[in-house]
N, C-alpha and C. Protein backbone atom coordinates (compact mmCIF):
# COMPACT_ATOMS: atom_id res chain seq x y z
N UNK A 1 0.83 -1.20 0.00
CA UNK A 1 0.00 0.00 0.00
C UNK A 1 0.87 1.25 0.00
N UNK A 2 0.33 2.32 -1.14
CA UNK A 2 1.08 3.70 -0.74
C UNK A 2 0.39 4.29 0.08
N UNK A 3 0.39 5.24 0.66
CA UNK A 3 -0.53 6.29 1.50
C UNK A 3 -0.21 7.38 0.43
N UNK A 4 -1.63 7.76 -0.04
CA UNK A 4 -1.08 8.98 -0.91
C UNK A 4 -1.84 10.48 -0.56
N UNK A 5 -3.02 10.23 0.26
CA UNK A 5 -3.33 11.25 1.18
C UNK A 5 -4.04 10.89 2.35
N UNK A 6 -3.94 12.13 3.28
CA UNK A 6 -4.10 11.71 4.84
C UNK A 6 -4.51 13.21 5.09
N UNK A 7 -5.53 13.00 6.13
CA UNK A 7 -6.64 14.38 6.14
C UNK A 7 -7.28 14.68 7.72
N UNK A 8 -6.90 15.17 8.77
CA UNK A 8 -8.00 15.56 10.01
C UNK A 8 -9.27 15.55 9.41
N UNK A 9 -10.43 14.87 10.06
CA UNK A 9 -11.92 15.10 9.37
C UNK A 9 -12.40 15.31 10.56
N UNK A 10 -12.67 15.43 11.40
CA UNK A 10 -13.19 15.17 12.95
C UNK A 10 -12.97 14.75 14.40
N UNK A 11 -12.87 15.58 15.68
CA UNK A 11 -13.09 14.95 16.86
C UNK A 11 -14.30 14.30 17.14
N UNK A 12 -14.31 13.02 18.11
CA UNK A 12 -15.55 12.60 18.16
C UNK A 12 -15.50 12.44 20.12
N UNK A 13 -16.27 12.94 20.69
CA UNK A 13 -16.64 12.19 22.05
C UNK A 13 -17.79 11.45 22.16
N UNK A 14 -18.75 10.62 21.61
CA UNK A 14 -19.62 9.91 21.51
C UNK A 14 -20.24 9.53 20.14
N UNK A 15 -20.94 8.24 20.08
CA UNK A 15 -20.86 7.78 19.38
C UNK A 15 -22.14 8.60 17.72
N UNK A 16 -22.47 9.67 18.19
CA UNK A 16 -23.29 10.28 17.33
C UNK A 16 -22.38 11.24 16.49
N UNK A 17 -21.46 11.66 16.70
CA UNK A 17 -20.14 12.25 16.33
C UNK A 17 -19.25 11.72 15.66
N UNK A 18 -19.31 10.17 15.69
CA UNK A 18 -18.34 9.17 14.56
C UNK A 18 -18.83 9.20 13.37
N UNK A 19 -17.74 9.40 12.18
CA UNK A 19 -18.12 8.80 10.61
C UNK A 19 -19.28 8.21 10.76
N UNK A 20 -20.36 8.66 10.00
CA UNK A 20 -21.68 7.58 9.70
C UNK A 20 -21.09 7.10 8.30
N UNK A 21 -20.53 6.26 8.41
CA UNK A 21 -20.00 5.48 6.63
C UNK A 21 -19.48 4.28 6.63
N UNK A 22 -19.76 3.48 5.74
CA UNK A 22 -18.93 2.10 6.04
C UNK A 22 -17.29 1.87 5.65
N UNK A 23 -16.32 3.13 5.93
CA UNK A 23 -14.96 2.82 5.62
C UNK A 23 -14.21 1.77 6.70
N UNK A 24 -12.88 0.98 6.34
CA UNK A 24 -12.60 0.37 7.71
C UNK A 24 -11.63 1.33 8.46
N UNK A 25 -12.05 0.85 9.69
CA UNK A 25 -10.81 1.77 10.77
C UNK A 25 -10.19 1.19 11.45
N UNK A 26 -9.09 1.80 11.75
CA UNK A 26 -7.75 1.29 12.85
C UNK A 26 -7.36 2.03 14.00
N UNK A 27 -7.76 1.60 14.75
CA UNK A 27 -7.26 2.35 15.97
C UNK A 27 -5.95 2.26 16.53
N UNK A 28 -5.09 3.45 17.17
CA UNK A 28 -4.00 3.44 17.69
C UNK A 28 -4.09 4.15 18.96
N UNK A 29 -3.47 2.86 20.11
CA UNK A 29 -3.45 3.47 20.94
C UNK A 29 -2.33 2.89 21.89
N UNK A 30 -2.20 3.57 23.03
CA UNK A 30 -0.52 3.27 23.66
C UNK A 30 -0.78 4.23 25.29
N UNK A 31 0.20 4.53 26.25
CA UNK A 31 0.46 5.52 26.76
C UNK A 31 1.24 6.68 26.53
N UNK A 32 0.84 8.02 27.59
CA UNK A 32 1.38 9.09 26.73
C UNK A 32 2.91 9.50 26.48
N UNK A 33 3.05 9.89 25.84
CA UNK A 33 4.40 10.07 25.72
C UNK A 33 4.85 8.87 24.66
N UNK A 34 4.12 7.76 24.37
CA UNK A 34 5.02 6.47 23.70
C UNK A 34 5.24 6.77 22.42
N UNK A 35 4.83 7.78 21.80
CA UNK A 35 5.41 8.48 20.64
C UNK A 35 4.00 8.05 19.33
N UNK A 36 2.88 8.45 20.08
CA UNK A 36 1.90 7.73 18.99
C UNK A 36 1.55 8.71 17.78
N UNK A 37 1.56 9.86 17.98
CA UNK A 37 1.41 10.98 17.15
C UNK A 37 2.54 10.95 16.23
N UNK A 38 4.04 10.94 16.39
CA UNK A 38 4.95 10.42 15.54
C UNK A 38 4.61 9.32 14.65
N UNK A 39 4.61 8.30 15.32
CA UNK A 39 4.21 7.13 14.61
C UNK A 39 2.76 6.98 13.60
N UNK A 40 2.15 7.79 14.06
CA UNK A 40 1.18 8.24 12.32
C UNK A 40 1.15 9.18 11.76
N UNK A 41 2.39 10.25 11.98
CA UNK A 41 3.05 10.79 10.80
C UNK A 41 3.77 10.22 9.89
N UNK A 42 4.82 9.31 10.61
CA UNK A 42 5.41 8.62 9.74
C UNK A 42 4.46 7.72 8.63
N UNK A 43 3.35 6.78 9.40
CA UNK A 43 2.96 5.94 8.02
C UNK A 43 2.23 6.95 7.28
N UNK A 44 1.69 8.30 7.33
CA UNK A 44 1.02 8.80 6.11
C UNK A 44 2.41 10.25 5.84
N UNK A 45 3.63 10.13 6.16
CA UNK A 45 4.70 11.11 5.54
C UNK A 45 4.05 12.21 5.69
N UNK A 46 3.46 12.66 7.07
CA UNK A 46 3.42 13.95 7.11
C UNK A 46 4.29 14.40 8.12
N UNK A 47 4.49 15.44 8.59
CA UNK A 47 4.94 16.11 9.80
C UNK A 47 4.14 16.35 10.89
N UNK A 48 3.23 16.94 10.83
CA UNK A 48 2.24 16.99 11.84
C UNK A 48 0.82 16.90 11.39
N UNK A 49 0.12 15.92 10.68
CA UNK A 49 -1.43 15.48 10.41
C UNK A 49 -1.60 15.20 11.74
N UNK A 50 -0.85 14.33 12.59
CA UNK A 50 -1.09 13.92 14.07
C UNK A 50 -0.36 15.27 14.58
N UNK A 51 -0.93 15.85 15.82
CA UNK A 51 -0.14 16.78 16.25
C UNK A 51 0.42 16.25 17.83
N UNK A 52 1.89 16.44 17.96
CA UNK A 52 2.33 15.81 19.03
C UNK A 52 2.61 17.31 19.95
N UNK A 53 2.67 16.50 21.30
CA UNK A 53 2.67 17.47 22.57
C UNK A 53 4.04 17.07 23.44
N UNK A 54 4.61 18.46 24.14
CA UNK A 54 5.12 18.33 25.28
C UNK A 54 4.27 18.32 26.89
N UNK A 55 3.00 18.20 26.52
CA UNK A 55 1.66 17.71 27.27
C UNK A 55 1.48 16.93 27.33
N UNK A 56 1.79 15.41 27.61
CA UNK A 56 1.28 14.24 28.02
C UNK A 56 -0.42 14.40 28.15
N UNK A 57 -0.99 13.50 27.82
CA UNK A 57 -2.80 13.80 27.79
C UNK A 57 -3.45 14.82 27.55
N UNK A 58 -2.62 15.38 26.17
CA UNK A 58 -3.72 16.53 25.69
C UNK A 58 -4.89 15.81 24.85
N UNK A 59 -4.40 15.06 24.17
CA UNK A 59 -5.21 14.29 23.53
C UNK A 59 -6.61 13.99 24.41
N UNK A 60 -7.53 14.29 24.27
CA UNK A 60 -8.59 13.56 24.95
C UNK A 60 -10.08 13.53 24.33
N UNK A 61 -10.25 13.51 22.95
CA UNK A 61 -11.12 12.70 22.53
C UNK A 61 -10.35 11.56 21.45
N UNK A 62 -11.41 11.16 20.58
CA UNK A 62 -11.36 10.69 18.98
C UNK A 62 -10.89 10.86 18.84
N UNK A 63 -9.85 11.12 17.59
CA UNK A 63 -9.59 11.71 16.35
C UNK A 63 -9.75 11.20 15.10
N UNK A 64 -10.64 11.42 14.03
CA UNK A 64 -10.61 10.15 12.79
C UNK A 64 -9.80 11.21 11.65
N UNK A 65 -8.85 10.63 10.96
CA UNK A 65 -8.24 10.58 10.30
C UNK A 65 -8.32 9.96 8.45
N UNK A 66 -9.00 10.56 7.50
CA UNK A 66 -9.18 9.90 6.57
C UNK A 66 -8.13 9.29 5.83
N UNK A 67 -7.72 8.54 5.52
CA UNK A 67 -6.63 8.04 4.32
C UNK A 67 -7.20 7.26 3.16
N UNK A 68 -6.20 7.70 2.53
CA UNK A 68 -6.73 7.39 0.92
C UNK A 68 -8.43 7.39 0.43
N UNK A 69 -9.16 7.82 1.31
CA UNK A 69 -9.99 8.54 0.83
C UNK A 69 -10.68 7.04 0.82
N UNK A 70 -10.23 5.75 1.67
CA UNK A 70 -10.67 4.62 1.48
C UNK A 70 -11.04 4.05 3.48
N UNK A 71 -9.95 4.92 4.46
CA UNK A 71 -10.45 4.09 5.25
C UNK A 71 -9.61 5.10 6.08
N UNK A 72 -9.66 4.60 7.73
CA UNK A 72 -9.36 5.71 8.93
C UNK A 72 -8.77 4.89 10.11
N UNK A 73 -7.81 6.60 10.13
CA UNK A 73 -6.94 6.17 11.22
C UNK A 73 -7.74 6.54 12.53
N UNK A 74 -7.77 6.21 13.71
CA UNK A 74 -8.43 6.38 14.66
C UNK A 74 -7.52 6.63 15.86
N UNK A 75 -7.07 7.68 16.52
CA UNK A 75 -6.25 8.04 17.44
C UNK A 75 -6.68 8.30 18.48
N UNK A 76 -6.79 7.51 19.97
CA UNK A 76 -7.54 7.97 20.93
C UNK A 76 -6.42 8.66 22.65
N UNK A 77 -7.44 9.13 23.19
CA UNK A 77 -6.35 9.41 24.44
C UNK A 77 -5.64 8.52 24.74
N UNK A 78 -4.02 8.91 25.13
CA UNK A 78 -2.90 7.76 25.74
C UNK A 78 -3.39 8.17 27.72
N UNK A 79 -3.13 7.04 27.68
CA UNK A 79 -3.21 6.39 29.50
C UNK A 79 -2.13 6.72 30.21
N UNK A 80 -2.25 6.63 31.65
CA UNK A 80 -1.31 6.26 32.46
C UNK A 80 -0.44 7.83 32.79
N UNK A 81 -1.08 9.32 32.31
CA UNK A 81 -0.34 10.22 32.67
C UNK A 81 -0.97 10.74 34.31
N UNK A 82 -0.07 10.72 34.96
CA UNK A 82 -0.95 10.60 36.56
C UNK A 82 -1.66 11.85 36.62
N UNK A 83 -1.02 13.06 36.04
CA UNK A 83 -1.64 14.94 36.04
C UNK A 83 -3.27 15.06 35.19
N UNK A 84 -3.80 13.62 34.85
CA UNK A 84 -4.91 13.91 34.20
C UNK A 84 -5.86 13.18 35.53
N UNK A 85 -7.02 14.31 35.74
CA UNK A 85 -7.71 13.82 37.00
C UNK A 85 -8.55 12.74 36.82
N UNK A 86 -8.50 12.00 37.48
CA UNK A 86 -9.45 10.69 37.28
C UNK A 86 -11.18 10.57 36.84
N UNK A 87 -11.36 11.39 37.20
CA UNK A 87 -12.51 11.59 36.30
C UNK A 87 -12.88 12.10 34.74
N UNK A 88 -11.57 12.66 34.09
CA UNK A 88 -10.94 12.63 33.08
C UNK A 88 -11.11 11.87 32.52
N UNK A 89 -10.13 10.80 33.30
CA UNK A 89 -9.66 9.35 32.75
C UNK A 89 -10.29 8.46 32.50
N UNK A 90 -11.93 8.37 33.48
CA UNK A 90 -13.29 7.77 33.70
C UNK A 90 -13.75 7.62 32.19
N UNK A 91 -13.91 9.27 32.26
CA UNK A 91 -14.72 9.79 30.84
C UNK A 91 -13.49 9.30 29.60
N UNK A 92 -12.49 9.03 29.46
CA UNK A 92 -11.93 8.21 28.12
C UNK A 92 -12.26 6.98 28.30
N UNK A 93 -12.11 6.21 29.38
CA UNK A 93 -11.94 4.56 29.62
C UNK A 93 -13.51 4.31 28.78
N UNK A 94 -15.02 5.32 29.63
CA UNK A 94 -16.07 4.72 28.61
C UNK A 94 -16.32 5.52 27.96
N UNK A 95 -15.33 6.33 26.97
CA UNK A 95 -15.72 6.92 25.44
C UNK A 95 -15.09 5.61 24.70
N UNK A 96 -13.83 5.30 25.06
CA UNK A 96 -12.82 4.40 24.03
C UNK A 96 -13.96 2.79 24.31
N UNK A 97 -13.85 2.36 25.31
CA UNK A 97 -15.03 1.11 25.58
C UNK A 97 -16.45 1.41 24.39
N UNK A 98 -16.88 2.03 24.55
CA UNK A 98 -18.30 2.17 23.79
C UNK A 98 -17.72 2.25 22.16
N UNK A 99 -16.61 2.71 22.05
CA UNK A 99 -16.44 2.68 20.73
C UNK A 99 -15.95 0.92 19.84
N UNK A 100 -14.85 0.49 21.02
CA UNK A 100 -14.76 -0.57 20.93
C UNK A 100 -15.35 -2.09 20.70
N UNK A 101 -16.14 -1.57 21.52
CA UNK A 101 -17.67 -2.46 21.53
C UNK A 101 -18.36 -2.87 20.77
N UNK A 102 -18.69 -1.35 20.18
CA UNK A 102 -20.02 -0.91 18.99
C UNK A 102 -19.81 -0.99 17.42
N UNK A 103 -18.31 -0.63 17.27
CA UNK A 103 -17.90 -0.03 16.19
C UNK A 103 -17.58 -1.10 14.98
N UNK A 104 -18.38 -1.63 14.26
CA UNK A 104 -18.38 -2.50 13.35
C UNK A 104 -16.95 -2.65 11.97
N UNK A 105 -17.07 -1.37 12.33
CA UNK A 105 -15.76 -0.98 11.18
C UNK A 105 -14.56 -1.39 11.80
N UNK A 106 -14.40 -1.25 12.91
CA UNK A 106 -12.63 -1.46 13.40
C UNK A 106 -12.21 -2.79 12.95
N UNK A 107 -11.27 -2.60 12.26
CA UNK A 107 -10.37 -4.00 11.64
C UNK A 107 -9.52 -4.23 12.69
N UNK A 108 -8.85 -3.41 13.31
CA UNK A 108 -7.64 -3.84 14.10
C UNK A 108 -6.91 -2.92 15.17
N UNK A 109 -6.62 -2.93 16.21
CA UNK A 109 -5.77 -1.91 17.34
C UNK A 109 -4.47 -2.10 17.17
N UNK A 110 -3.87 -1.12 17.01
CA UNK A 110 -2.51 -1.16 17.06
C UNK A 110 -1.93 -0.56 18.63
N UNK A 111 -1.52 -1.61 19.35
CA UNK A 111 -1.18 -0.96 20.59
C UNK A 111 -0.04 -0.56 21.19
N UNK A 112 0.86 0.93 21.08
CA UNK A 112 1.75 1.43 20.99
C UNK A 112 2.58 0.87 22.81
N UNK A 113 3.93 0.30 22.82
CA UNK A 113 4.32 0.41 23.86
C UNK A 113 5.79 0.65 23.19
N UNK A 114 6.72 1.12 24.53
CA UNK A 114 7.92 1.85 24.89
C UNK A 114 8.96 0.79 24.16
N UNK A 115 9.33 0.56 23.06
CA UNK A 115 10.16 -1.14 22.92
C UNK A 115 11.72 -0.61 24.17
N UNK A 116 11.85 0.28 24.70
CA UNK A 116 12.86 0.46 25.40
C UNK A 116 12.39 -0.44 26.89
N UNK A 117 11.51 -0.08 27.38
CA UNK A 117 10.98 -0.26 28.96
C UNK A 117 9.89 -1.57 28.78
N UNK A 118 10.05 -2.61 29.71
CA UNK A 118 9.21 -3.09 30.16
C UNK A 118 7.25 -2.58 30.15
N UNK A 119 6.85 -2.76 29.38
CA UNK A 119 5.28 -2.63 29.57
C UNK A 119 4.73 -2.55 31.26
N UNK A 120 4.04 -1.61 31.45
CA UNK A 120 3.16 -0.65 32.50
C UNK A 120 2.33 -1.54 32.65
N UNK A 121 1.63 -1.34 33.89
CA UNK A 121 0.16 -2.35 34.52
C UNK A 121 -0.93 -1.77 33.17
N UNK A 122 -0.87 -0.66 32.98
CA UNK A 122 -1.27 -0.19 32.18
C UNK A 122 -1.71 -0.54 30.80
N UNK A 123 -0.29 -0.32 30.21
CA UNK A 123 -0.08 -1.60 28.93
C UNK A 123 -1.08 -2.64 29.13
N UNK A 124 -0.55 -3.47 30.56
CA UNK A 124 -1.29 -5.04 30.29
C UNK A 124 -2.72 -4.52 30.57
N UNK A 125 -3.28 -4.12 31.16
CA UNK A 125 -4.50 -3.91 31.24
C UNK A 125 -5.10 -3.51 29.74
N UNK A 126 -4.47 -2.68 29.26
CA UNK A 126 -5.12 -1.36 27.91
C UNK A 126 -4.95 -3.44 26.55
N UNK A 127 -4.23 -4.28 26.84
CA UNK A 127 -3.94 -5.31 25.86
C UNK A 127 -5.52 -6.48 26.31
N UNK A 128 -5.28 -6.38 27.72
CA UNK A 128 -6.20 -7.48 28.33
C UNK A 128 -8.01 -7.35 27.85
N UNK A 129 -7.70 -5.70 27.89
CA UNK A 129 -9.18 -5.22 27.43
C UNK A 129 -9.29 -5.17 25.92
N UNK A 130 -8.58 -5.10 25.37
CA UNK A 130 -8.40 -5.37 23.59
C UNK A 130 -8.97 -6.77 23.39
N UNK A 131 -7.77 -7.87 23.75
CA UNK A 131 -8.27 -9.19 24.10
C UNK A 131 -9.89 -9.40 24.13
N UNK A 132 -9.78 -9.10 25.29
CA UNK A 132 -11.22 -9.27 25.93
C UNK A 132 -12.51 -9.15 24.93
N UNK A 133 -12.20 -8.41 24.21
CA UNK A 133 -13.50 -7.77 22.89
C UNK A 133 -13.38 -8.55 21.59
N UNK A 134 -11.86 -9.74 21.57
CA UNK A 134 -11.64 -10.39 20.60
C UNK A 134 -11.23 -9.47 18.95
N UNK A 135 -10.80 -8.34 19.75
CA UNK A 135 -10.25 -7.88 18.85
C UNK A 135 -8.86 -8.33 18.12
N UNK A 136 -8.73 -7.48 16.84
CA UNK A 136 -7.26 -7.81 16.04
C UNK A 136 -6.27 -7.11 16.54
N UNK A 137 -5.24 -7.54 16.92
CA UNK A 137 -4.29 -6.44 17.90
C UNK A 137 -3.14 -6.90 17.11
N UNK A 138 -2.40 -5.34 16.90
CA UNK A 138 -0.86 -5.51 16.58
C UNK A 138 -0.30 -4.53 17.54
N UNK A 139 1.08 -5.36 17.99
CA UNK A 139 2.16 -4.69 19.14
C UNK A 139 2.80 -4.34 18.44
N UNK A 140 2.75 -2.33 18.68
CA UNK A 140 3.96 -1.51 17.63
C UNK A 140 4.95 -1.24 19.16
N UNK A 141 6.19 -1.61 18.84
CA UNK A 141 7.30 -1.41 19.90
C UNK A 141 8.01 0.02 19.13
N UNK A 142 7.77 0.90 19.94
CA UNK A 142 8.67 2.57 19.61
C UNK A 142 9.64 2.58 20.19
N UNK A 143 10.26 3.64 19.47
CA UNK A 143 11.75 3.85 19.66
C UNK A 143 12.86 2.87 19.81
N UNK A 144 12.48 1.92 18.54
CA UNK A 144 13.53 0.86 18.34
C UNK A 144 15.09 1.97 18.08
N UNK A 145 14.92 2.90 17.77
CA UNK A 145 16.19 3.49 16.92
C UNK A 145 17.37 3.56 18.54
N UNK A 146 16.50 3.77 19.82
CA UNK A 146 17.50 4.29 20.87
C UNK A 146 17.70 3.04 21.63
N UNK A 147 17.10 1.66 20.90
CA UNK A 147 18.15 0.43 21.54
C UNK A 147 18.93 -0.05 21.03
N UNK A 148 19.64 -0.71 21.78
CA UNK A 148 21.27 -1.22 21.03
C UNK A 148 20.57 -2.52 20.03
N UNK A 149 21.21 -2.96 18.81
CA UNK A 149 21.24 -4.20 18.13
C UNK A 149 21.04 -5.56 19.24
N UNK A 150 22.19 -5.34 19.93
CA UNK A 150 22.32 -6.68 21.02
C UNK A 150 21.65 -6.57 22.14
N UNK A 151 20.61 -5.59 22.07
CA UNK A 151 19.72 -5.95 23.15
C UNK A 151 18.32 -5.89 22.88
N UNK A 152 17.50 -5.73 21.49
CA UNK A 152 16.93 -5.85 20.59
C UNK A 152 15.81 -7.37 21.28
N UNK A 153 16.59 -8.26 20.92
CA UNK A 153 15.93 -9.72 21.34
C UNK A 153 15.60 -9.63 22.72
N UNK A 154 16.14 -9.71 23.39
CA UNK A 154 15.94 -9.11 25.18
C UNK A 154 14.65 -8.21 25.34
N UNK A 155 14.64 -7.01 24.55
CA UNK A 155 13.50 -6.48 24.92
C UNK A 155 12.54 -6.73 24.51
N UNK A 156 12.48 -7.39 23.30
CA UNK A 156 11.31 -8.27 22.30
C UNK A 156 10.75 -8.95 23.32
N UNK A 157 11.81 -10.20 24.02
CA UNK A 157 11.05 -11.01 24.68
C UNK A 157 10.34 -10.64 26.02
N UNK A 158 10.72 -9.44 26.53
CA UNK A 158 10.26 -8.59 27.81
C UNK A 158 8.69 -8.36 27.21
N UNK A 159 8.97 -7.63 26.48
CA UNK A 159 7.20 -7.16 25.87
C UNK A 159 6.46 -8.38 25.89
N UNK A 160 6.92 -9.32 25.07
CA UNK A 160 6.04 -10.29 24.67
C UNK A 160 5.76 -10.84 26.04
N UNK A 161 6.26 -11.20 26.83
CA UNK A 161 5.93 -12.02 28.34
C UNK A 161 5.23 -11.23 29.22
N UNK A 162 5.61 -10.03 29.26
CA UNK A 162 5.07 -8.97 30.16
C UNK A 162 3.27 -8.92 29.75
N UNK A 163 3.06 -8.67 28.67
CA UNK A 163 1.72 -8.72 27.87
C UNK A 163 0.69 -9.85 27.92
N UNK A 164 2.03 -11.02 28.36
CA UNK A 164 1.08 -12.11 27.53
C UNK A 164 0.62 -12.74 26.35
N UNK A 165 1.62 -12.40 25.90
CA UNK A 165 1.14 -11.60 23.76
C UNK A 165 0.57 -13.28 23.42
N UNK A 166 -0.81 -13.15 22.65
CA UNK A 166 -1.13 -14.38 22.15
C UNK A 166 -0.38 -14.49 21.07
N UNK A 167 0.04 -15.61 20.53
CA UNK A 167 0.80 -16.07 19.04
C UNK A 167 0.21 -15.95 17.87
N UNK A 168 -1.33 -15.26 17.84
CA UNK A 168 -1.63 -14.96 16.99
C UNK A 168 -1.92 -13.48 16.52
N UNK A 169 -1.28 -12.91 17.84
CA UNK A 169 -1.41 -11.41 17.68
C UNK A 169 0.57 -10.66 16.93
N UNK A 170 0.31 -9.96 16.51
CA UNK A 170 1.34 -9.24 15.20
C UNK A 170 2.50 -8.42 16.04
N UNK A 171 3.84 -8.53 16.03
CA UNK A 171 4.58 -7.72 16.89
C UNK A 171 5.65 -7.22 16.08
N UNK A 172 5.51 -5.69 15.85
CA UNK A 172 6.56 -4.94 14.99
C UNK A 172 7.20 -4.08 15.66
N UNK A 173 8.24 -3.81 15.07
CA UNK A 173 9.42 -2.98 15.77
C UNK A 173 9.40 -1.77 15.05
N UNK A 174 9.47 -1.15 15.48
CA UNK A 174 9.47 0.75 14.42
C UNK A 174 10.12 1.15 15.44
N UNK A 175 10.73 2.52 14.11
CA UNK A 175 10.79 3.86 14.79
C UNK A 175 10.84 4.92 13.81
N UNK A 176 9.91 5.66 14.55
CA UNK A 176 9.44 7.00 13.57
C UNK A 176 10.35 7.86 12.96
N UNK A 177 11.48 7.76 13.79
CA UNK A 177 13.11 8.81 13.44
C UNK A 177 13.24 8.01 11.61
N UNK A 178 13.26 6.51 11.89
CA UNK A 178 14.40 5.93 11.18
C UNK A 178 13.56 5.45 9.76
N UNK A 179 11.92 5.37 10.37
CA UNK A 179 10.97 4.74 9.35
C UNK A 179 11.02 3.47 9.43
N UNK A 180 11.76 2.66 10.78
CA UNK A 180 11.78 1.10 10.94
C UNK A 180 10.36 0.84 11.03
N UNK A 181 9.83 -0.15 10.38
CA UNK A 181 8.78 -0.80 10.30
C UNK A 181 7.32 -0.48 9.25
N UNK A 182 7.85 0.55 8.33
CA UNK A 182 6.49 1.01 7.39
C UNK A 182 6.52 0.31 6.74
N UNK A 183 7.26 -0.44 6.22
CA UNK A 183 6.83 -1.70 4.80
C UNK A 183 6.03 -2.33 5.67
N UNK A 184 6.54 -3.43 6.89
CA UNK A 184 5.24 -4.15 7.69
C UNK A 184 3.80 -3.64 7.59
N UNK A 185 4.10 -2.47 8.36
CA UNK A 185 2.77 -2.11 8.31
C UNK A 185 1.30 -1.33 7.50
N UNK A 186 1.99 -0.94 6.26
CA UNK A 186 1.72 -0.64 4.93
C UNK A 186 1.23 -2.01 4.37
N UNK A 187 1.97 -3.48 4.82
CA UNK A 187 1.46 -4.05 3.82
C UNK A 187 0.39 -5.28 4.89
N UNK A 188 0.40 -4.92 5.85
CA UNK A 188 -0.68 -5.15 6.73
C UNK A 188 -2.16 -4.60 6.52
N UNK A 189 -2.07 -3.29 6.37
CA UNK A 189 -3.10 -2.16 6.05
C UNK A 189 -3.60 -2.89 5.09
N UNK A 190 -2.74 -3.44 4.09
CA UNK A 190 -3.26 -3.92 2.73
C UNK A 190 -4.78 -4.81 2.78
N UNK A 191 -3.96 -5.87 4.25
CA UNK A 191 -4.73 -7.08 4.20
C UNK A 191 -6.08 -6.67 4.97
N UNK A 192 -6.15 -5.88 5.93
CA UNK A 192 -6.91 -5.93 6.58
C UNK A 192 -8.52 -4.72 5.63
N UNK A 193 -7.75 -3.54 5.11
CA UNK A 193 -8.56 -2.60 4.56
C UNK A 193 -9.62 -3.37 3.44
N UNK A 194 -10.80 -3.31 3.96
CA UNK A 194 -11.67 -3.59 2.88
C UNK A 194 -12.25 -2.22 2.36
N UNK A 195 -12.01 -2.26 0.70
CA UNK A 195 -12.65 -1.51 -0.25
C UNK A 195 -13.50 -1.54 -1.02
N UNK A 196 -14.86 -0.83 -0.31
CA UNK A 196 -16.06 -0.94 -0.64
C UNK A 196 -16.35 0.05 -1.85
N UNK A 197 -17.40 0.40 -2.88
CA UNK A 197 -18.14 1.20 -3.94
C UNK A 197 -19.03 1.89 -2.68
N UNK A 198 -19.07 2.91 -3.36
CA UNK A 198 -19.73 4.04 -2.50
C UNK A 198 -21.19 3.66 -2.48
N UNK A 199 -22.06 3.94 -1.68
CA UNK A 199 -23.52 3.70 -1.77
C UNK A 199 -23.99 4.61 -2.65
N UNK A 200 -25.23 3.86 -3.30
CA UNK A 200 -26.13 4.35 -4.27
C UNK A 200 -26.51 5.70 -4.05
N UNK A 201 -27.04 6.20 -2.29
CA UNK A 201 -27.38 7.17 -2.22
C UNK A 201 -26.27 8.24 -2.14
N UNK A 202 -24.81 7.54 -2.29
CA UNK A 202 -24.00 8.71 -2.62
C UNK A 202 -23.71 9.01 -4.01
N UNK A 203 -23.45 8.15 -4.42
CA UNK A 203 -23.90 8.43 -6.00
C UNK A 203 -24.59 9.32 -6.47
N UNK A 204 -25.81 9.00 -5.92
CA UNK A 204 -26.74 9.80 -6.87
C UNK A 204 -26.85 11.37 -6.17
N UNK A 205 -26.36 11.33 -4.84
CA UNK A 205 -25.77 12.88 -3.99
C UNK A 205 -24.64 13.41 -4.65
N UNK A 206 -23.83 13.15 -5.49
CA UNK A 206 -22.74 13.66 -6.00
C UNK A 206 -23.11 13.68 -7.42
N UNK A 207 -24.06 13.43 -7.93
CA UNK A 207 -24.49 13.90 -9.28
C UNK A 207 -25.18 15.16 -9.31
């Protein structure tokens, strides 16, 4: 897959506010700081379509993201920043749940952790509840670029144990500096994106 355009279309905090359309979507999500706003600049080559913060949890709704004019990126609040008040945090846990739940379109979560550090209670919890919904989950490990080669395998296997990672769930290594991991996941996108013909009643709305 190329990405040949990538577009902000909307915040959403409930579910009357989401795309009414049948494109597929992908959600990305991680804790703050794990570099998730980077990491979907890089797969659509922009600089800032995602806008990143020296704010840990500014983020705090939706965000849908159109690409290729075929299907959406879905960026939700990152977890685990302690300065966001818990009732904050309430109000993401059941915006992101209800979406999870409901949302017929989601092909797959991509769930951002630190490939430097050991995975957070956090992490395992934010994976356990993915799980739990029988969702498609891929483990994006960031900031491969600031570990050594020879310690690479070591931290692979930290994530994977720490998580629990089922063997049928997807584990890639990136980093947004270096562009480690966009062929993977470009040609993942491939498999999962279904491309539908527009409905009749758009058709005949655009005539």
């Amino acid at each position: 897959m190329e990405i040949k355009s990538a577009e902000f279309l909307k915040s959403a905090v409930d579910e009357n506010s989401w795309p009414q359309d049948y494109y597929s979507e992908f959600m990305f999500c991680g804790r703050s700081n794990v570099g998730k706003s980077s990491f979907i600049n890089m797969l659509v080559n922009r600089k800032n379509l995602a806008r990143t913060s020296s704010n840990p949890g500014k983020t705090q709704t939706l965000n849908f993201f159109f690409i290729n004019e075929q299907f959406y990126f879905v960026d939700v609040p990152g977890y685990g920043f302690a300065r966001v008040a818990k009732s904050v945090k309430a109000t993401f846990g059941k915006m992101i749940e209800k979406y999870v739940k409901n949302r017929e379109n989601l092909k797959m979560v991509f769930l951002l952790v630190d490939f430097r550090h050991k995975p957070t209670e956090d992490d395992k919890l934010m994976y356990e509840f993915l799980k739990y919904y029988n969702l498609n989950v891929t483990i994006i490990a960031t900031k491969a670029d600031k570990v050594k080669n020879s310690e690479r395998a070591k931290c692979k296997e930290t994530i994977k144990q720490t998580l629990g990672l089922d063997p049928t769930d997807r584990f890639i290594v990136t980093s947004s500096e270096k562009r480690e991991g966009l062929p993977q996941i470009l040609k993942l996108l491939d498999e999962f994106v279904e491309i539908k013909e527009p409905l009749i009643e758009e058709i005949i709305d655009n005539n």
